[in-house]
N, C-alpha and C. Protein backbone atom coordinates (compact mmCIF):
# COMPACT_ATOMS: atom_id res chain seq x y z
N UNK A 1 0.86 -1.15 0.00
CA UNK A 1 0.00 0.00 0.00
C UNK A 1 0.91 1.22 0.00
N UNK A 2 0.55 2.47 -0.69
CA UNK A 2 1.06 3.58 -1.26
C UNK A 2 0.36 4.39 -1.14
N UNK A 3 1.24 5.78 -0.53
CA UNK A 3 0.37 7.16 -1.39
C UNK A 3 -0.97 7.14 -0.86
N UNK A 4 -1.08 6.62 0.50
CA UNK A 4 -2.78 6.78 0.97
C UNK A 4 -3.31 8.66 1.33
N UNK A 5 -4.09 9.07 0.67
CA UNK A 5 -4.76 10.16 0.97
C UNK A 5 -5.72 10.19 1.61
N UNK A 6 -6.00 10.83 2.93
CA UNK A 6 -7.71 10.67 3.58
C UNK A 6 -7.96 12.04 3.60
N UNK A 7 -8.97 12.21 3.16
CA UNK A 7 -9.54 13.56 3.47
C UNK A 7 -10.59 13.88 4.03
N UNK A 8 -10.79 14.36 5.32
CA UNK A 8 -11.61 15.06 6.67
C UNK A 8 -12.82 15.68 5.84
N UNK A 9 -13.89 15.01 5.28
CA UNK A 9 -15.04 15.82 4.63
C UNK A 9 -16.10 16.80 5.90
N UNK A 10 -15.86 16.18 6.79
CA UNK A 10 -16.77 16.77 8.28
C UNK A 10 -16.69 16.14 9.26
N UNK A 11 -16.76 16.50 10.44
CA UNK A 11 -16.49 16.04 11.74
C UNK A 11 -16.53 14.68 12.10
N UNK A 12 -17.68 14.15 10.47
CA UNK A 12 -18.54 12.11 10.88
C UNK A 12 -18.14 11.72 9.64
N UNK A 13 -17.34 12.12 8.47
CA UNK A 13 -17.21 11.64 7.27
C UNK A 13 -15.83 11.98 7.27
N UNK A 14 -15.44 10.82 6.23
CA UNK A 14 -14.26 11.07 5.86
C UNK A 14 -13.78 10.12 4.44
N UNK A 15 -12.74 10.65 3.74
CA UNK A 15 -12.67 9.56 2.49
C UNK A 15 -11.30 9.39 2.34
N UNK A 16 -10.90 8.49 0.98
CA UNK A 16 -9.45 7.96 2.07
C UNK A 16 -9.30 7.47 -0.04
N UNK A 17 -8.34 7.29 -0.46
CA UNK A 17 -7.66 6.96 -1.94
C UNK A 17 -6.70 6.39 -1.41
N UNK A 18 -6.37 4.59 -1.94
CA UNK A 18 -5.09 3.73 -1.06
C UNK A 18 -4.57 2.76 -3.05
N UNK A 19 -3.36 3.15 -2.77
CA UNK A 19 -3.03 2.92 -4.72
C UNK A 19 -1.82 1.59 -3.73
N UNK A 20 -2.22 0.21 -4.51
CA UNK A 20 -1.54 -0.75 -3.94
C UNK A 20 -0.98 -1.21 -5.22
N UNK A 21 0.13 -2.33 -5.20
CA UNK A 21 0.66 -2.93 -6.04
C UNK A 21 1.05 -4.29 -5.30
N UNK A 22 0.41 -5.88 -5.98
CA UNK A 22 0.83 -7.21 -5.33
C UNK A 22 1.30 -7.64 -6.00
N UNK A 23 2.43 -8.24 -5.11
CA UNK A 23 3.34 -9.54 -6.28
C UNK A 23 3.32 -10.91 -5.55
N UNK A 24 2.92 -12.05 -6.65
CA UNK A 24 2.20 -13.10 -5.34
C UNK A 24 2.66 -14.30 -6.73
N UNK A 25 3.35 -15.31 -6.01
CA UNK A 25 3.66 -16.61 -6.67
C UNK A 25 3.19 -17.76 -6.03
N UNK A 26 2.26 -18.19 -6.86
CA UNK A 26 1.58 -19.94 -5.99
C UNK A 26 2.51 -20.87 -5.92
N UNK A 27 2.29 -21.77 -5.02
CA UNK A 27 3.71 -22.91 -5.32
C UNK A 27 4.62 -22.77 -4.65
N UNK A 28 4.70 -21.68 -3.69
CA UNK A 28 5.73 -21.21 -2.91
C UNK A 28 6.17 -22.50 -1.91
N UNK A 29 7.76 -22.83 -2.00
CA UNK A 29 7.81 -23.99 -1.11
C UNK A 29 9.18 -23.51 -0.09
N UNK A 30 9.41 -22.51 0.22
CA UNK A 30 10.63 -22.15 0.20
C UNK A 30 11.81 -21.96 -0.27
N UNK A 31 12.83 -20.84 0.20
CA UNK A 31 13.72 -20.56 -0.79
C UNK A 31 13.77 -19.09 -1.25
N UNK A 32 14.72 -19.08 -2.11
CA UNK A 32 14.45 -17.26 -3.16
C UNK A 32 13.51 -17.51 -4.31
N UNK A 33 12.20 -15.93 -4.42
CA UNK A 33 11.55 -16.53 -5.05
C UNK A 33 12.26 -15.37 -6.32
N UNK A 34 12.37 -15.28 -7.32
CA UNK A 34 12.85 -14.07 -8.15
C UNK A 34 11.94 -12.65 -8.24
N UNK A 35 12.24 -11.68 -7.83
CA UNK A 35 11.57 -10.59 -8.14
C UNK A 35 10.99 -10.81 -9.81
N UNK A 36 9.58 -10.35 -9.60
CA UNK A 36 9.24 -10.31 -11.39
C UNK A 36 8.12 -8.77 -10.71
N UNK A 37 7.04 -8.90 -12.14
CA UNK A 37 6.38 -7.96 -12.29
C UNK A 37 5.09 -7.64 -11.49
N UNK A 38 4.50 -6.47 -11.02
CA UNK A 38 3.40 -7.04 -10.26
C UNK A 38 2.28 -7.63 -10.58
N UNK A 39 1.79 -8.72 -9.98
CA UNK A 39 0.32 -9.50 -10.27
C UNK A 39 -1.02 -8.11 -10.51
N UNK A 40 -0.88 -7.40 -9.59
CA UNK A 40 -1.90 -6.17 -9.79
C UNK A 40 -1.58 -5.02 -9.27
N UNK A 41 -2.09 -3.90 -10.01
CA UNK A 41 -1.76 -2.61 -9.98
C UNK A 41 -3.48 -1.93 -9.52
N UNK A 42 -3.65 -1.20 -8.33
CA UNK A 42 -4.83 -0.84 -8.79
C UNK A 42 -4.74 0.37 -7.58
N UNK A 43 -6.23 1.07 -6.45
CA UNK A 43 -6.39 1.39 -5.87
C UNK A 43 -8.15 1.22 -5.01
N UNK A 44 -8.27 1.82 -3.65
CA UNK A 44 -9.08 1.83 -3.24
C UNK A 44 -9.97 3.00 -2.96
N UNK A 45 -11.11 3.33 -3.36
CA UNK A 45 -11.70 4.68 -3.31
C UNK A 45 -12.82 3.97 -1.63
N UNK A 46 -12.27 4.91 -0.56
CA UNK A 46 -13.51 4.25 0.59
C UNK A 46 -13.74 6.00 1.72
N UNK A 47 -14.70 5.52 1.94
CA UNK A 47 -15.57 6.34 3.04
C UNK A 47 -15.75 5.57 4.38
N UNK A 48 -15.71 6.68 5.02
CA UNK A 48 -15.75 6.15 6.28
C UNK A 48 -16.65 7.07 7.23
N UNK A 49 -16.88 6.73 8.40
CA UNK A 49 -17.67 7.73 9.13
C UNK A 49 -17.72 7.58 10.62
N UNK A 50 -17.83 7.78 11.15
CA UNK A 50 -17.80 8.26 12.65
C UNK A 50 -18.84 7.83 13.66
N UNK A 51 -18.96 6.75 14.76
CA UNK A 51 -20.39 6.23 15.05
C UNK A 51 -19.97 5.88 16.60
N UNK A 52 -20.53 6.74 17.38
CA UNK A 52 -19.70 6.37 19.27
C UNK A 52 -18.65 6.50 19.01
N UNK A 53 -18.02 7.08 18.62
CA UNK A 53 -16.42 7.62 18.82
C UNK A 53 -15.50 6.77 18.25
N UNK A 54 -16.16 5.88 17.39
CA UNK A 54 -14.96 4.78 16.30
C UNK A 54 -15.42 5.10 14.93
N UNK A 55 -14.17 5.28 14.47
CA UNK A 55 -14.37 5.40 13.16
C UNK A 55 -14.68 3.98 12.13
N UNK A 56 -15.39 4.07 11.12
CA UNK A 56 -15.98 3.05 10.51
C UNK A 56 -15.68 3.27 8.98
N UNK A 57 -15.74 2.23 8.47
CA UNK A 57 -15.80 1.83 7.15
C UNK A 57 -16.79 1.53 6.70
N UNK A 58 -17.14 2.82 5.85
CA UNK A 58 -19.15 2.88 5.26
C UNK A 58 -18.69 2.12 3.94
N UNK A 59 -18.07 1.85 2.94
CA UNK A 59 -17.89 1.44 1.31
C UNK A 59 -16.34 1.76 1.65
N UNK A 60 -16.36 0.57 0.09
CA UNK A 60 -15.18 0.57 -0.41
C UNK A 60 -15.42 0.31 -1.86
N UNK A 61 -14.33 0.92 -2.71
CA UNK A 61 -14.64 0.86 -4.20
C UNK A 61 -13.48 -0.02 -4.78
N UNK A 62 -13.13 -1.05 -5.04
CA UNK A 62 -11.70 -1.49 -6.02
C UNK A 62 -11.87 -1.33 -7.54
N UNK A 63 -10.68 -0.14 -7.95
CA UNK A 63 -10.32 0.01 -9.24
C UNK A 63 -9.57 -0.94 -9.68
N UNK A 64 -9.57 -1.84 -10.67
CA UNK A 64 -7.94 -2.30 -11.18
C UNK A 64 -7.85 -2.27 -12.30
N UNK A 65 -7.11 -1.20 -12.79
CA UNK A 65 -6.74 -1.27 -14.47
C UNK A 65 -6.04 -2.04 -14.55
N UNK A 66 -4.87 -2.56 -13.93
CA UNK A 66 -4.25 -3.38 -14.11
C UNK A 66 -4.35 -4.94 -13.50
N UNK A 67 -4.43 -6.11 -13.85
CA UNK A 67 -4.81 -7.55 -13.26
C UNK A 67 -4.11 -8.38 -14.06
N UNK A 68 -3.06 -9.32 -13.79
CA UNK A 68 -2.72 -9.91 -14.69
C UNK A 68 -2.88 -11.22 -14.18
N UNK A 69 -2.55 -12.43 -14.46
CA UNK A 69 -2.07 -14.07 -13.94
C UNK A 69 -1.41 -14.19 -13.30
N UNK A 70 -1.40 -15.18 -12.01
CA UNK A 70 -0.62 -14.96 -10.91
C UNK A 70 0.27 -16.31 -11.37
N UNK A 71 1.62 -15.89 -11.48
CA UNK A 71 2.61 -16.79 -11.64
C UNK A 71 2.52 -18.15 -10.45
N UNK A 72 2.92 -19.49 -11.32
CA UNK A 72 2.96 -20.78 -10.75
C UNK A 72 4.55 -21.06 -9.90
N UNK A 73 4.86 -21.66 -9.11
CA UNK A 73 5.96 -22.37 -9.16
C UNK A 73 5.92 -23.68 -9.77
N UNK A 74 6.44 -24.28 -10.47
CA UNK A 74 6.74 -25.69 -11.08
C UNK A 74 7.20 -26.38 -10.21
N UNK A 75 7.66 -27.84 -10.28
CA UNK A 75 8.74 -28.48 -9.74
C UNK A 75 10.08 -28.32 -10.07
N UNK A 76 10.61 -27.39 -10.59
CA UNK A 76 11.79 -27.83 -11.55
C UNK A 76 12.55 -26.31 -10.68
N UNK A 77 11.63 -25.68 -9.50
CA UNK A 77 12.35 -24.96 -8.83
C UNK A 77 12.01 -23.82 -8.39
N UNK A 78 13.13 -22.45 -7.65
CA UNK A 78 12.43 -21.76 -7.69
C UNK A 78 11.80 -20.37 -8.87
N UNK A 79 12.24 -21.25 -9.61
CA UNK A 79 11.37 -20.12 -11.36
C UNK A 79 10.76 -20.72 -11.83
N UNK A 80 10.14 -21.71 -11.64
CA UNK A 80 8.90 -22.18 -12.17
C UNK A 80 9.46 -23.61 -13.54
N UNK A 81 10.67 -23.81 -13.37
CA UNK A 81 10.90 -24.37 -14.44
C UNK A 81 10.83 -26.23 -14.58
């Protein structure tokens, strides 16, 4: 998670922009896994609000322009080969 913005709309509201990036390999058995590209690029558009003195999570929105295939490990190691 990145670059989170919240912004104070009124004393019981509030809104919040959270821009994430995951990198995630199935198959994981231990070991080095190789840095590659991220699985997803996206962000979160959410509101929140104020209820007995805890703040709450009214919605959440997920953008993802970006989504790709989440890389396998093979048997043949840790690159998948």
């Amino acid at each position: 998670m990145t670059n989170v913005l919240v912004t104070a709309a009124s004393p019981t509201t509030a809104t919040a922009t959270s821009y994430f990036a995951t990198h995630r390999v199935d198959g994981y058995a231990g070991g080095m896994v190789p840095a590659g590209p991220p699985t997803q690029v996206g962000n979160y558009e959410d509101t929140f609000r104020k209820v007995d003195g805890a703040w709450l999570l009214a919605s959440r929105t997920l953008f993802l322009p970006f989504g790709g295939p989440t890389a396998r490990l093979g048997d043949g190691g840790p690159c998948g080969g």
